[in-house]
C-alpha atoms as a PDB file:
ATOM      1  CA  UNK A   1      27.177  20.425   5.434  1.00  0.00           C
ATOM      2  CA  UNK A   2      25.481  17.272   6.334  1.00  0.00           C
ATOM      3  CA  UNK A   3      25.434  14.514   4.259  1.00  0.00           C
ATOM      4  CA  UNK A   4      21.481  13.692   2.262  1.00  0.00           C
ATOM      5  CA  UNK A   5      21.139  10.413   4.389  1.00  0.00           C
ATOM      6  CA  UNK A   6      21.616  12.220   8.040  1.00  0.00           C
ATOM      7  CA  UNK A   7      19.191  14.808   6.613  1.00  0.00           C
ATOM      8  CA  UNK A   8      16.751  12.193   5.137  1.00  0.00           C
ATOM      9  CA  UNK A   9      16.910  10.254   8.743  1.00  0.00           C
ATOM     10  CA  UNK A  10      16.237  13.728  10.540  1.00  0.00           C
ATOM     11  CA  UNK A  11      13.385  14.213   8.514  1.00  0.00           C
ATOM     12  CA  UNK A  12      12.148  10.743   9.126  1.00  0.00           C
ATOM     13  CA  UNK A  13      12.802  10.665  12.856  1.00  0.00           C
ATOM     14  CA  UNK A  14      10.844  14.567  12.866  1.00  0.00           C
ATOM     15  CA  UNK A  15       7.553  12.502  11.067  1.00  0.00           C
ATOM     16  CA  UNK A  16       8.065   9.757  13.308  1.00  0.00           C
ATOM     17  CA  UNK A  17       7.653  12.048  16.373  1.00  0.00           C
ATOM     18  CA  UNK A  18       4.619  14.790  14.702  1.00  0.00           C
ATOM     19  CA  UNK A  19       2.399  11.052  14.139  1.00  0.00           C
ATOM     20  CA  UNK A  20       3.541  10.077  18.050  1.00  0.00           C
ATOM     21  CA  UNK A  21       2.512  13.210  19.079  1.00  0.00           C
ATOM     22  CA  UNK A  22      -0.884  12.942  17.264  1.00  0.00           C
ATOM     23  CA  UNK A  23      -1.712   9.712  18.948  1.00  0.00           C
ATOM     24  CA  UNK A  24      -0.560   7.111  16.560  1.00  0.00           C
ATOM     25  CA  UNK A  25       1.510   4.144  17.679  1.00  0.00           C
ATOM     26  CA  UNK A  26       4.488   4.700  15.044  1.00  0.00           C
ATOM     27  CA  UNK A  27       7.609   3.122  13.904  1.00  0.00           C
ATOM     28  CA  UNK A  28      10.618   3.884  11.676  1.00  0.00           C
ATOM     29  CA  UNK A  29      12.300   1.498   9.519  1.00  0.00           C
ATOM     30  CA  UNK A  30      15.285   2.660   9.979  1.00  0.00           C
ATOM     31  CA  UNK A  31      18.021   2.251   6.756  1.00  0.00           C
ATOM     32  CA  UNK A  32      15.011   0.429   5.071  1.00  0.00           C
ATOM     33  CA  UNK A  33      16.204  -1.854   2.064  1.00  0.00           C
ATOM     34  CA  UNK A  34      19.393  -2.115   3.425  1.00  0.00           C
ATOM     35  CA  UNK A  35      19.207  -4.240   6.326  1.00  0.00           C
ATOM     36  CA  UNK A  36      17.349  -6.779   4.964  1.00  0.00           C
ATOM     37  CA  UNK A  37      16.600  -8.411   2.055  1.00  0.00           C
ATOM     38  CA  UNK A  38      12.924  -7.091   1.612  1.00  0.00           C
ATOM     39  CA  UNK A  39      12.004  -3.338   0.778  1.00  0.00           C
ATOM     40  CA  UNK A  40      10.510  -2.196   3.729  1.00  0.00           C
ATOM     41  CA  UNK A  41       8.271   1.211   4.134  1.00  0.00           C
ATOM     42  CA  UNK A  42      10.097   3.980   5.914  1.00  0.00           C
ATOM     43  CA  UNK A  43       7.373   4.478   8.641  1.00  0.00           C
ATOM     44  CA  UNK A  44       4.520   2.358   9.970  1.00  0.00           C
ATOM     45  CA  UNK A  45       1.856   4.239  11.662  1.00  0.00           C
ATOM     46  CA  UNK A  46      -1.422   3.670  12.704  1.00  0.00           C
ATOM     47  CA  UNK A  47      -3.977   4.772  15.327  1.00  0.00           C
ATOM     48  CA  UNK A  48      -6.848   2.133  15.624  1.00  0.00           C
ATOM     49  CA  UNK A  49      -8.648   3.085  12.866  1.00  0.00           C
ATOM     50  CA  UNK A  50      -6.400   5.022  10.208  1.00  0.00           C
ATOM     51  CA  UNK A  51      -2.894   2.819   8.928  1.00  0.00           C
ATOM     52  CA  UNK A  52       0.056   4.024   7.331  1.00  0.00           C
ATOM     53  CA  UNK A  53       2.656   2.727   5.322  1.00  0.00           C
ATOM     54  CA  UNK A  54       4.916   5.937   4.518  1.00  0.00           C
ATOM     55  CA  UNK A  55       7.870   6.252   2.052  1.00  0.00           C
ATOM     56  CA  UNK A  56       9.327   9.584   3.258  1.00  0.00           C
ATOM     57  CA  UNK A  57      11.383  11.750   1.085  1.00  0.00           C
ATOM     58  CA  UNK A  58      12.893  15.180   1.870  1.00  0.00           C
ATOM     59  CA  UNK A  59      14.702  17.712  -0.450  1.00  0.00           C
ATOM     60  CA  UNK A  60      16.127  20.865  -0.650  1.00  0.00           C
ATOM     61  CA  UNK A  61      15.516  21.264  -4.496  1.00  0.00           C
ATOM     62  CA  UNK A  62      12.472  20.854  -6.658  1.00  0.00           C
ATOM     63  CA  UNK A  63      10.868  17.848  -7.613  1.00  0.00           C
ATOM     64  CA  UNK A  64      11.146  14.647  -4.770  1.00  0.00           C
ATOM     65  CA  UNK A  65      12.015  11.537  -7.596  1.00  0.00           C
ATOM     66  CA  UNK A  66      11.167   8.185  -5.896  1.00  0.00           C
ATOM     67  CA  UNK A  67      12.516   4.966  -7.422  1.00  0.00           C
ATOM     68  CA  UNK A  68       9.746   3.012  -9.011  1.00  0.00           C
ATOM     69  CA  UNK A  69      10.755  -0.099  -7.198  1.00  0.00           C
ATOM     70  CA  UNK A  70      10.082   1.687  -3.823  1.00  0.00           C
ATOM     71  CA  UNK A  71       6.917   2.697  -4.714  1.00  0.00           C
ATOM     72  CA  UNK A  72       5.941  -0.965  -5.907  1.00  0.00           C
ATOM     73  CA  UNK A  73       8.088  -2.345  -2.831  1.00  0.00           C
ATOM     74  CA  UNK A  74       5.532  -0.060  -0.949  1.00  0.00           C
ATOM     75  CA  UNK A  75       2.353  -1.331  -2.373  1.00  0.00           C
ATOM     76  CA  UNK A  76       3.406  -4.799  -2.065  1.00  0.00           C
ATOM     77  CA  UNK A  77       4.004  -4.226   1.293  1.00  0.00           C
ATOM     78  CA  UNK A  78       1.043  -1.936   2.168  1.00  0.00           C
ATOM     79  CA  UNK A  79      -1.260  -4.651   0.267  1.00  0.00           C
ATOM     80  CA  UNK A  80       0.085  -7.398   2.261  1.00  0.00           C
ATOM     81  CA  UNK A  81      -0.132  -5.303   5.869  1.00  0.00           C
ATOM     82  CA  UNK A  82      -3.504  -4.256   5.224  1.00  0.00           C
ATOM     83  CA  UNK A  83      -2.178  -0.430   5.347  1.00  0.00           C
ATOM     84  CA  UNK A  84      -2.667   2.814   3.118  1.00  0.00           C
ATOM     85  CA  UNK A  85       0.258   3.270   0.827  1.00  0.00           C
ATOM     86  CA  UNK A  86       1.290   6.849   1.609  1.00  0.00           C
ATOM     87  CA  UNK A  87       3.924   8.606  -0.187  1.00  0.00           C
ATOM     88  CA  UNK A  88       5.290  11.789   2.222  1.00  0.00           C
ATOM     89  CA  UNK A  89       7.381  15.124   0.833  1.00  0.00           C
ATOM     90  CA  UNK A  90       8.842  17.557   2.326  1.00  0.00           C
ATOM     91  CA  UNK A  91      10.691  20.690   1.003  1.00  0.00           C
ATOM     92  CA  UNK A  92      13.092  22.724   2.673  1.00  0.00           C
ATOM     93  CA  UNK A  93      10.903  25.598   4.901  1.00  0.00           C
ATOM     94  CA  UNK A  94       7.634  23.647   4.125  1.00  0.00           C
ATOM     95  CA  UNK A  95       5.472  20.887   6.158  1.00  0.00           C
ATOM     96  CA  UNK A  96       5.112  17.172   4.892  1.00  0.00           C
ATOM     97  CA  UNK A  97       2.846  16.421   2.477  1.00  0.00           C
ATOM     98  CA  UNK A  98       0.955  12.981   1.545  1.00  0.00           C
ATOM     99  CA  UNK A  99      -0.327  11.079  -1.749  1.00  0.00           C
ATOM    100  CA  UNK A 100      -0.636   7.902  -2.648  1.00  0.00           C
ATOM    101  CA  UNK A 101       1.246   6.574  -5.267  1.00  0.00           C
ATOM    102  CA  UNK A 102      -1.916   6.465  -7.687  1.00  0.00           C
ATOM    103  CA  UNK A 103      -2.898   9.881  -7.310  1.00  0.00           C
ATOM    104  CA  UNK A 104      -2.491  11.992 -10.333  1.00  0.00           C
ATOM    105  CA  UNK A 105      -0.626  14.175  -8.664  1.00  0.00           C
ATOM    106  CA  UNK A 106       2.083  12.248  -8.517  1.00  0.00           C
ATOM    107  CA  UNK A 107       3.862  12.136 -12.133  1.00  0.00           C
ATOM    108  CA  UNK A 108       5.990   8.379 -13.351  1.00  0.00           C
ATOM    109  CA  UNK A 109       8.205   8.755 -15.765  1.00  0.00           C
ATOM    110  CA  UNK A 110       8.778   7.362 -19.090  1.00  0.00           C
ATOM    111  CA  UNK A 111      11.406   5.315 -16.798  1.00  0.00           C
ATOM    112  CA  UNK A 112       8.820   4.150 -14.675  1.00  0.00           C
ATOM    113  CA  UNK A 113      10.064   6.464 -11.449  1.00  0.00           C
ATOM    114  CA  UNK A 114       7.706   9.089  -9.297  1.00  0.00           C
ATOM    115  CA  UNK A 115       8.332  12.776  -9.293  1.00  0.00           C
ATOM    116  CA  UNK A 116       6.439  14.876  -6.760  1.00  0.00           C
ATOM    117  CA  UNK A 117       6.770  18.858  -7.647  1.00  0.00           C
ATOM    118  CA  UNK A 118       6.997  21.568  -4.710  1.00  0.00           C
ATOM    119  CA  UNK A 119       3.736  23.234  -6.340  1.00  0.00           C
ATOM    120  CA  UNK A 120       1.790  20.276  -6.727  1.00  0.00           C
ATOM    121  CA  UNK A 121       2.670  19.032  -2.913  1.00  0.00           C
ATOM    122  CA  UNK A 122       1.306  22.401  -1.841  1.00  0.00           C
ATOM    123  CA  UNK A 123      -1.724  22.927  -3.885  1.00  0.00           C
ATOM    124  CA  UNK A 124      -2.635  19.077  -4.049  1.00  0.00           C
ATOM    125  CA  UNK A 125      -0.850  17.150  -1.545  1.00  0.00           C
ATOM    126  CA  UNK A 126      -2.703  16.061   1.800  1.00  0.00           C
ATOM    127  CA  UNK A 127      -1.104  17.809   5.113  1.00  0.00           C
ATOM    128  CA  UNK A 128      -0.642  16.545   8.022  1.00  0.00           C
ATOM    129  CA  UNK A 129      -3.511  17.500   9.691  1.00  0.00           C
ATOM    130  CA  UNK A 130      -5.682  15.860   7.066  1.00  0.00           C
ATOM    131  CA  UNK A 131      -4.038  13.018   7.284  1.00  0.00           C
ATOM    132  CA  UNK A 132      -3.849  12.595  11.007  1.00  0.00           C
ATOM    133  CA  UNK A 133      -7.958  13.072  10.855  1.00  0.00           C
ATOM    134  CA  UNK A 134      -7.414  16.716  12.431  1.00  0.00           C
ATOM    135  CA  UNK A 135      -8.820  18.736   9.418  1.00  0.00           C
ATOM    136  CA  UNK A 136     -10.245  18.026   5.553  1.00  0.00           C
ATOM    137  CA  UNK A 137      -9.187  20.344   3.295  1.00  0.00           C
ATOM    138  CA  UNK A 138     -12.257  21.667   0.771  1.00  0.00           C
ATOM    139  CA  UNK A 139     -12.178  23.945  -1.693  1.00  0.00           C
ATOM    140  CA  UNK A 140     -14.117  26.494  -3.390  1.00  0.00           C
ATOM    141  CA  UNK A 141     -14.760  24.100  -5.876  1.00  0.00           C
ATOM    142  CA  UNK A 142     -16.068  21.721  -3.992  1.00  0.00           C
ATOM    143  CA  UNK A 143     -18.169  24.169  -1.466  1.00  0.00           C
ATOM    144  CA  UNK A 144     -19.955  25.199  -4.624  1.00  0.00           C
ATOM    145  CA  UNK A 145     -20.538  22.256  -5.998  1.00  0.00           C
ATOM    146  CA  UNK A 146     -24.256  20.473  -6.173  1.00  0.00           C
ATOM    147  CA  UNK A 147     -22.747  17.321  -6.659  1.00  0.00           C
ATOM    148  CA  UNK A 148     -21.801  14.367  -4.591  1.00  0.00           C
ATOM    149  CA  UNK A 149     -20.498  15.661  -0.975  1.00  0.00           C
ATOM    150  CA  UNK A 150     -17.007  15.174   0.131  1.00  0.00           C
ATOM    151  CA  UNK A 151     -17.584  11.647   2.047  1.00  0.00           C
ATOM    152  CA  UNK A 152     -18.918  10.110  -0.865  1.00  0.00           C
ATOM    153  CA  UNK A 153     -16.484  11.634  -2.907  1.00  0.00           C
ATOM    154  CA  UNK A 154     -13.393  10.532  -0.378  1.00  0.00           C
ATOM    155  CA  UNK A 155     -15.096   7.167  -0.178  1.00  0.00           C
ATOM    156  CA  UNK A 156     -15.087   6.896  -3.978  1.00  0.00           C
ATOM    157  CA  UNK A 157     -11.569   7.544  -4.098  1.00  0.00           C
ATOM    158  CA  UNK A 158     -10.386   5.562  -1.396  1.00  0.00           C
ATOM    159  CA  UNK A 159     -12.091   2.196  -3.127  1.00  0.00           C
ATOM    160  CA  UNK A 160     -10.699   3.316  -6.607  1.00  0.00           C
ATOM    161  CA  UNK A 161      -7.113   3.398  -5.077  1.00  0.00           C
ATOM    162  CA  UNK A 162      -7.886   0.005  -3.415  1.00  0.00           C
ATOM    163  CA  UNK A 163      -7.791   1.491   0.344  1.00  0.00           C
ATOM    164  CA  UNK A 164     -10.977   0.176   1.136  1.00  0.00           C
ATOM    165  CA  UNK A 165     -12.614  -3.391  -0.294  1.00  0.00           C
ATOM    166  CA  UNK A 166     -16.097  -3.416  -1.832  1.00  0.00           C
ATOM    167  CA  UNK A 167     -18.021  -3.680   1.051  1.00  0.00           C
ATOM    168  CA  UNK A 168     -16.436  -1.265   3.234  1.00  0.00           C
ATOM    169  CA  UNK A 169     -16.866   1.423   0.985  1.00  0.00           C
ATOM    170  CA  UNK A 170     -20.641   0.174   0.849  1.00  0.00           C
ATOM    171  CA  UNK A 171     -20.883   0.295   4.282  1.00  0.00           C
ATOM    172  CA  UNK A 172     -19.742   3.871   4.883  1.00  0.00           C
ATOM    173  CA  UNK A 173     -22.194   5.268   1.719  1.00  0.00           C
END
């Protein structure tokens, strides 16, 4: 059986290669944290428009736990870079899924640590495709809804999360 970190660096090297292959000038950090002294995102990725800074975690089991310092060592760094913090999961016989750290889908603990369920990455986690700009996902909910459309909605969120300053967010409503 191979050992967790060959299988977590196969996994990486697999999202490294779907965002290459969707146009996006990528790069993995490879053993990143250990080979230097600052935290470092797993994967940088960005296509002109649209940047990434991804903390990738794979498992066999149910839930993905991600150390709380990551997750700040990712929103540091994400802050800093001027990327979108992205937190990616994938199960066993499933595709990656994406959230950022602040969603609600992702749970902390009472120890301060993220936990990402297999049920929740399906029914509320961003695919690939969404997050590549290839598809939006909409519900039933929100097709029947009278309210606010889905841009506003996304650009709502995305200045609530900090992705997108004050004025940027004015500028696409």
């Amino acid at each position: 059986m191979a050992n967790s970190n060959a299988k977590g660096d196969r996994r990486e090297r697999e999202l490294v290669n779907e965002l290459d292959a969707a146009g996006f000038a990528v790069m993995r950090a490879p053993a990143s944290g250990s080979a230097t002294e600052r935290e470092l995102p797993d994967v940088l990725a960005g296509d002109g428009e649209d940047f990434y800074a991804i903390e990738a975690k794979s498992s066999s089991g149910d839930p993905i736990y991600l150390d709380g310092e990551e997750i700040e060592a990712l929103l540091f760094f994400s802050r800093n870079f001027g990327a979108k913090p992205r937190i990616g999961v994938r199960f066993d016989r499933e595709d990656w899924y994406f959230f950022h750290p602040g969603d609600d889908a992702v749970h902390v603990t009472d120890g301060g640590n993220y936990r990402v369920k297999k049920e929740t990455a399906l029914a509320h986690g961003v695919d690939f495709d969404e997050l590549v700009g290839h598809s939006e996902k909409v519900t039933l909910a929100e097709v029947a809804d009278d309210g606010p459309d889905q841009g506003t909605l996304d650009v709502l969120a995305a200045f609530e999360r900090g992705d997108l300053s004050k004025e940027e967010a004015a500028e696409m409503l």
